[in-house]
Each structure stands twice: as structure tokens, then as C-alpha cells.
Protein backbone atom coordinates (compact mmCIF):
# COMPACT_ATOMS: atom_id res chain seq x y z
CA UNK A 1 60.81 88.60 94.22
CA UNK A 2 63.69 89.35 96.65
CA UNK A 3 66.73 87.86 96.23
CA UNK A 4 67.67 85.46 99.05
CA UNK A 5 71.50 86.48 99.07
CA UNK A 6 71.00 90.07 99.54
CA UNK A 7 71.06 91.28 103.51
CA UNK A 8 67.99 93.19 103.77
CA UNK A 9 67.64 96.28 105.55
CA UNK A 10 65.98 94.98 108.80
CA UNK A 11 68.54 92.05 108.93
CA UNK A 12 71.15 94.45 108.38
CA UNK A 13 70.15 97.15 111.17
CA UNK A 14 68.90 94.93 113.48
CA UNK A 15 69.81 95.26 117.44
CA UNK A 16 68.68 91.93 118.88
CA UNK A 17 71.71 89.67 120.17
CA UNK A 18 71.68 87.24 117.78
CA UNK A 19 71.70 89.78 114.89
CA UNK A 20 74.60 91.35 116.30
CA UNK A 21 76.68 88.56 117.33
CA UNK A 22 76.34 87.42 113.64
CA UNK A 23 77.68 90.75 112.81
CA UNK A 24 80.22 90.63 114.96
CA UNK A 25 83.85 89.23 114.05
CA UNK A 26 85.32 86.22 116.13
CA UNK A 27 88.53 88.14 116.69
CA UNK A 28 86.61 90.72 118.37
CA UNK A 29 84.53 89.06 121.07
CA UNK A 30 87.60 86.10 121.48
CA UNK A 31 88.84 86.20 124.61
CA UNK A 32 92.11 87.35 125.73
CA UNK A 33 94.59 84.04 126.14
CA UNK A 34 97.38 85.40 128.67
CA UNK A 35 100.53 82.41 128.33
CA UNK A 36 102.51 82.89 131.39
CA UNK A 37 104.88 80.10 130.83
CA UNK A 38 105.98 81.39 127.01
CA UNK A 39 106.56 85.03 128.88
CA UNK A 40 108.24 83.64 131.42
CA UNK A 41 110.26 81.70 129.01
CA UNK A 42 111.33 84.76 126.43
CA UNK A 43 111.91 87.21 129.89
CA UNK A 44 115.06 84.68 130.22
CA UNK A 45 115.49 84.61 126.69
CA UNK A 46 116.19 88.54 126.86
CA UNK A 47 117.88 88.00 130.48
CA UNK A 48 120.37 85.77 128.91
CA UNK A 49 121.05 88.19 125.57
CA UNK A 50 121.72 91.14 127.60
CA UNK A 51 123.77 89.28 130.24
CA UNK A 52 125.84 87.77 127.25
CA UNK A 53 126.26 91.24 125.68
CA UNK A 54 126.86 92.55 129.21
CA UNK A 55 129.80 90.39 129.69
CA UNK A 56 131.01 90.98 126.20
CA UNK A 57 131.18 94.76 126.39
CA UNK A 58 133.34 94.02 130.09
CA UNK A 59 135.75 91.86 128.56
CA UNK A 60 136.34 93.98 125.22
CA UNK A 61 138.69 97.00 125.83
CA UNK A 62 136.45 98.40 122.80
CA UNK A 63 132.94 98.16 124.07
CA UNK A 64 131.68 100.29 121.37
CA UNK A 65 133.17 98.69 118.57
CA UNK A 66 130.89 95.61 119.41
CA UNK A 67 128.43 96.96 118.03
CA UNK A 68 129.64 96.17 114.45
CA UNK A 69 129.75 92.94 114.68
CA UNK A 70 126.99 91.01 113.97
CA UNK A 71 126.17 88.67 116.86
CA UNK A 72 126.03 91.63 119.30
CA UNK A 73 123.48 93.44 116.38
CA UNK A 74 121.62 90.05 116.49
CA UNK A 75 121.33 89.34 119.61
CA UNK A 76 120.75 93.11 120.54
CA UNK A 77 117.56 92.78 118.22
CA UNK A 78 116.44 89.55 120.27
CA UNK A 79 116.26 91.22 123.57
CA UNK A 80 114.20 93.68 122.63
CA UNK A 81 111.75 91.34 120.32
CA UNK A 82 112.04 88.94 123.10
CA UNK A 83 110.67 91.83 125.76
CA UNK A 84 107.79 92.96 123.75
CA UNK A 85 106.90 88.77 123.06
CA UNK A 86 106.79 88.39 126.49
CA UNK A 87 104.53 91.23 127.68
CA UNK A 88 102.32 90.61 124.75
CA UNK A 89 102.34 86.72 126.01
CA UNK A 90 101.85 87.47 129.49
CA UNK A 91 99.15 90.33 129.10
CA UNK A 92 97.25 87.55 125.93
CA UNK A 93 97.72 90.35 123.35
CA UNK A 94 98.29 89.52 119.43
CA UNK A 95 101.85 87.71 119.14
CA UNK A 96 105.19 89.48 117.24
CA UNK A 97 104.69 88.85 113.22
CA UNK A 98 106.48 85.93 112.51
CA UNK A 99 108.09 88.10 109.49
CA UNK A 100 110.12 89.88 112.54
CA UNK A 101 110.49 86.09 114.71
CA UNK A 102 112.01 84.58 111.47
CA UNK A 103 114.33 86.90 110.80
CA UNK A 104 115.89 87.05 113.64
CA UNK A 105 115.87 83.13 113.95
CA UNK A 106 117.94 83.25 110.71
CA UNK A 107 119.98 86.21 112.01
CA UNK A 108 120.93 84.25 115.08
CA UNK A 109 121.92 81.10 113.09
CA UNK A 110 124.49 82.56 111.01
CA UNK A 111 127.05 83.47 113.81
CA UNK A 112 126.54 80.32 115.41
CA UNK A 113 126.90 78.19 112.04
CA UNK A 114 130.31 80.72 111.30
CA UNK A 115 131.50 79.80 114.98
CA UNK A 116 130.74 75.75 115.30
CA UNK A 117 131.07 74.56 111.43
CA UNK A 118 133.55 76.99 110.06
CA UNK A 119 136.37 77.34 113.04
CA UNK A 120 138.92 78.45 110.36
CA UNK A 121 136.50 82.08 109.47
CA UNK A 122 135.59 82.48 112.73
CA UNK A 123 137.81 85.84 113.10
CA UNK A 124 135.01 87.74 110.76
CA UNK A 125 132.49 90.11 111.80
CA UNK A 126 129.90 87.38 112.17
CA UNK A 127 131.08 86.43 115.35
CA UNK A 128 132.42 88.03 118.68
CA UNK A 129 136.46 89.78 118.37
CA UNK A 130 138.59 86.48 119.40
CA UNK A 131 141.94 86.64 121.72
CA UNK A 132 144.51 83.97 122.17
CA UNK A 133 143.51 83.39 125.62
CA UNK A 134 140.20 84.27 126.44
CA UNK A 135 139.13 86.03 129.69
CA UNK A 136 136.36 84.18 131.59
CA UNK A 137 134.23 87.05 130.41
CA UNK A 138 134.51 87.01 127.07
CA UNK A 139 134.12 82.99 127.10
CA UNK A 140 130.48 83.08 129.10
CA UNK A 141 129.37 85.68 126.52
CA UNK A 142 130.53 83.10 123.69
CA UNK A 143 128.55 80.50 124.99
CA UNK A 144 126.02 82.67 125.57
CA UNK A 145 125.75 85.07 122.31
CA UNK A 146 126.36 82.36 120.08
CA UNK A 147 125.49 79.21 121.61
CA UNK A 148 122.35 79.48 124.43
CA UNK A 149 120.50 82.17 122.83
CA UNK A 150 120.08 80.52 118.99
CA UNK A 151 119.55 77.32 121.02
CA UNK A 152 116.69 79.20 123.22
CA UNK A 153 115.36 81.09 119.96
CA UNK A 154 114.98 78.00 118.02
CA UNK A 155 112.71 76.25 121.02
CA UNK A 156 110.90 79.32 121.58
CA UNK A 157 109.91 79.02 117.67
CA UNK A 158 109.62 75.42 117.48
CA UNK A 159 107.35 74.74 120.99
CA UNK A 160 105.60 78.03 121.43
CA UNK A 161 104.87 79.76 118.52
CA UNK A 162 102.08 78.53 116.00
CA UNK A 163 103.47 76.97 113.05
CA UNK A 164 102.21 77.86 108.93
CA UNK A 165 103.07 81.59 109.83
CA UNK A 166 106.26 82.18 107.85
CA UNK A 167 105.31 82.94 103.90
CA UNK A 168 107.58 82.70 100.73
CA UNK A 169 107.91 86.31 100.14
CA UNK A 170 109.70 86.36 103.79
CA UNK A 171 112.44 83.69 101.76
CA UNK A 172 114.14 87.00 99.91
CA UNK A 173 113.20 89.86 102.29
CA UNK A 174 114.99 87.97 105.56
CA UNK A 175 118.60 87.50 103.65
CA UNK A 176 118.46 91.28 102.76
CA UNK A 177 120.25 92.66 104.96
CA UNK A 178 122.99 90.20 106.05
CA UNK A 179 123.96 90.23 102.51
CA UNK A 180 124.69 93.81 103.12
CA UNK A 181 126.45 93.37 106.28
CA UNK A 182 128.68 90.58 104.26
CA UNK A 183 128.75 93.14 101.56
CA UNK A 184 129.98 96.21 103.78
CA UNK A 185 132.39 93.49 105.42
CA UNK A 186 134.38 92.42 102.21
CA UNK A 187 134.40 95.91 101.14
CA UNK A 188 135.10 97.77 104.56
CA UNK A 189 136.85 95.75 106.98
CA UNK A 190 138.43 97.95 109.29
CA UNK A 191 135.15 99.48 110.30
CA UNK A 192 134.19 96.27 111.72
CA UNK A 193 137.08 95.76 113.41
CA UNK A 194 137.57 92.28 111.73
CA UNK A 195 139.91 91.22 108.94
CA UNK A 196 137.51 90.15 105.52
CA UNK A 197 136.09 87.07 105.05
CA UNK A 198 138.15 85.04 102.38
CA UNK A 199 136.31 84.07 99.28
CA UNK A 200 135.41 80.29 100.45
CA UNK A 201 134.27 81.62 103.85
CA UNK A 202 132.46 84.26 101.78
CA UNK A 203 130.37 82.29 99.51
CA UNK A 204 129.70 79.58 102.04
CA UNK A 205 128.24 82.66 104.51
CA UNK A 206 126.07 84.21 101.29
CA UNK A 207 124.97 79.88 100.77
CA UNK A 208 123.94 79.99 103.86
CA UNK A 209 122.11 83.43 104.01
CA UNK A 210 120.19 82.47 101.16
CA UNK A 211 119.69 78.07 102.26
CA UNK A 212 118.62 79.13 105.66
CA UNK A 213 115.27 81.22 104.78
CA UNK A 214 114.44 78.35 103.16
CA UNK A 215 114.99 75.72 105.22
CA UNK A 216 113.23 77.67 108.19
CA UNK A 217 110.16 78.08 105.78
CA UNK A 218 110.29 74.36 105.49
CA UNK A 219 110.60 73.07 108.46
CA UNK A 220 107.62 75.59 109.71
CA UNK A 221 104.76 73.94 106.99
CA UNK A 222 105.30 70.52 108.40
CA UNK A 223 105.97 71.11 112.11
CA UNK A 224 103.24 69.96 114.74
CA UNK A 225 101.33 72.68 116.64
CA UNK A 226 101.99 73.10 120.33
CA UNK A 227 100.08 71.71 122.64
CA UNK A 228 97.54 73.66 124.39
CA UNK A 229 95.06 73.68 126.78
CA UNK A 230 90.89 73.36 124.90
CA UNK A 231 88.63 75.51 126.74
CA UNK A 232 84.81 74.77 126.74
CA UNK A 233 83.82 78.42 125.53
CA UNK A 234 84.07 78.60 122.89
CA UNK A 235 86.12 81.74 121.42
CA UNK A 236 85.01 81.70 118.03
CA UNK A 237 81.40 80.99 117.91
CA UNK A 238 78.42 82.71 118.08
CA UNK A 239 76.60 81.11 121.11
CA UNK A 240 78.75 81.91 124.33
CA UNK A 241 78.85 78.07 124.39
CA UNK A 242 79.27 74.63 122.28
């Protein structure tokens, strides 16, 4: 007697249509979905990191020494995730892993939590080299660095990404390394060109490096799944249609 679970060998070689769209994975034969409005949305997410890193390097008479400090190393990160999210948005190929998305969500959300909730640290690496008065340049890249683009980041995750993608494991790889930068800060200020973080500011930044991980994990398993638009092929059956 044959047993009924086993793929025989005509099944298993078979060439009609059927046989092979049964053997064929769903992610294979899906169709490409292209989201022009989500590429449109990250190419001014990366227009507005550069311009605000742009504006920082002309109103710094160090331009190279921004690139210690964290925001600019941030935000230098999101342009270039941002670029490659958009072309793989606009052209309907597989999405950046949200191990890479999330990190630099939580990257992004420590400068701006140093600049807005701790005024009194904000001279430390985390944020942009402060004057006593400002040029106009240096103020637009503030705004922009550390106030539009976490803003931008954060709806870009929230309204057009799919939520459930962020895992626990990504809870202690994603505070790796700014726990090294706040490491490489208290021990060697001067090559960041920013005096050390005093101990409160310290162990509220390495709180927050290791509260923020987990909050972002949180907020992702209960969030609502954008909105999009039901097609009637179906992408993931075997007919070509419901």
C-alpha cells in the first residue's frame, strides 16, 4: 500500500500547470508592488538629511570634525538607508530589514531626546558643536538634524512600513554600538571635539540606549498596519484569480 503523504514520482516530476504552480513558491510568482508615494516620501527624507548636514558642515569652521559627533553619523546613515528604501519602493523590490530601519530609528532618537529633554548635556557629542550665537546655518541644520529628520523617520516607520518586523534579539544588538560611542566619549573627549558627558547625563544617555530598543519593539507588536490598496489577483494563490 502506498503511503498517502509521500509525493510520488509522477506528482513530483510532473510539467502540467497545475503541478507546477503547486510547486512553485508564492514569493516567486507575486507580483512586483512598486509604492511611489513611500519613495517619494524617503527621497525627501534623504533630501532633508543631506541638506541639514550640508548646512552644518558650512556653518562649522571644522567641517571634518563633524563627523564625530553622533547626529551627523546618524543622520549620515539615514540618507543613504533612506536612498536605497526609496529605489527599492519605487522599483516594488523587497524592503530594507527592519534590523537596519530600527536601528537607525533608535540612533536618531537619542540626539534629539539629549537636545529637547536634557538642555543642560546638550554640549556632548550626541548632538551638533553649539555657539553662543548661532549662525542661521547652523540653526536650520539643528532643526533639521535633530528635529525634522527623527520626526520624518518615525512616520516613515509608523505609516509605511509593515509592523511585527522588529524581533527581541534586535533589543541588545541595536544599543551596541552607541554604548561604544558613549564609551569612547567619557573616555576620549577631545577626539570628539566635545567636553564628556557628566555622570547624570551619562547614565540617563546609557537608560535611554538600553529603554529605547525596547520601547520601539513595543510599540511595533501592537501598531495597526498601513492601509493599502486590495488587488483582485491574487498574489499568493495558485489560480491567477480568487
Amino acid at each position: 500500500m502506498s503511503d498517502p503523504t509521500r509525493t510520488s514520482q509522477s506528482t513530483r516530476h510532473a510539467t502540467d500547470p497545475a503541478a507546477a504552480a503547486a510547486r512553485t513558491p508564492a514569493a516567486a510568482v507575486a507580483p512586483a508592488i512598486r509604492r511611489p508615494l513611500a519613495a517619494a516620501f524617503r527621497l525627501l527624507l534623504t533630501t532633508a538629511a543631506l541638506t541639514g548636514l550640508l548646512l552644518a558642515a558650512l556653518g562649522s569652521p571644522a567641517p571634518a570634525e563633524l563627523l564625530t559627533r553622533f547626529t551627523v553619523q546618524a543622520n549620515l546613515a539615514l540618507a543613504l538607508v533612506s536612498a536605497c528604501s526609496a529605489q527599492r519602493a519605487w522599483t516594488g523590490r523587497r524592503p530594507v530589514s527592519p534590523r537596519l530601519t530600527g536601528a537607525l530609528l533608535v540612533f536618531l532618537a537619542l540626539p534629539a531626546l539629549v537636545h529637547y529633554a536634557l538642555p543642560a548635556a546638550d554640549a556632548t557629542a550626541f548632538t551638533l558643536p553649539g555657539t553662543g550665537a548661532p549662525t542661521t546655518a547652523q540653526a536650520l541644520s539643528g532643526h533639521l538634524l535633530l528635529g525634522l529628520t527623527p520626526l520624518a523617520a518615525l512616520a516613515d516607520w509608523l505609516l509605511l512600513t509593515t509592523p511585527r518586523g522588529f524581533r527581541l534579539p534586535y533589543a541588545w544588538q541595536w544599543p551596541a554600538y552607541p554604548l561604544l560611542y558613549l564609551a569612547f566619549a567619557l573616555a576620549y573627549p577631545a577626539t570628539t571635539g566635545a567636553p564628556p558627558p557628566t555622570v547624570p547625563t551619562a547614565l540617563t544617555l546609557a537608560l535611554a540606549i538600553f529603554l529605547l530598543p525596547l520601547i520601539a519593539l513595543g510599540i511595533d507588536q501592537v501598531r495597526p498596519s498601513p492601509r493599502r490598496h486590495k488587488n483582485r489577483i491574487s498574489p499568493t494563490g495558485i489560480s491567477p484569480l480568487k
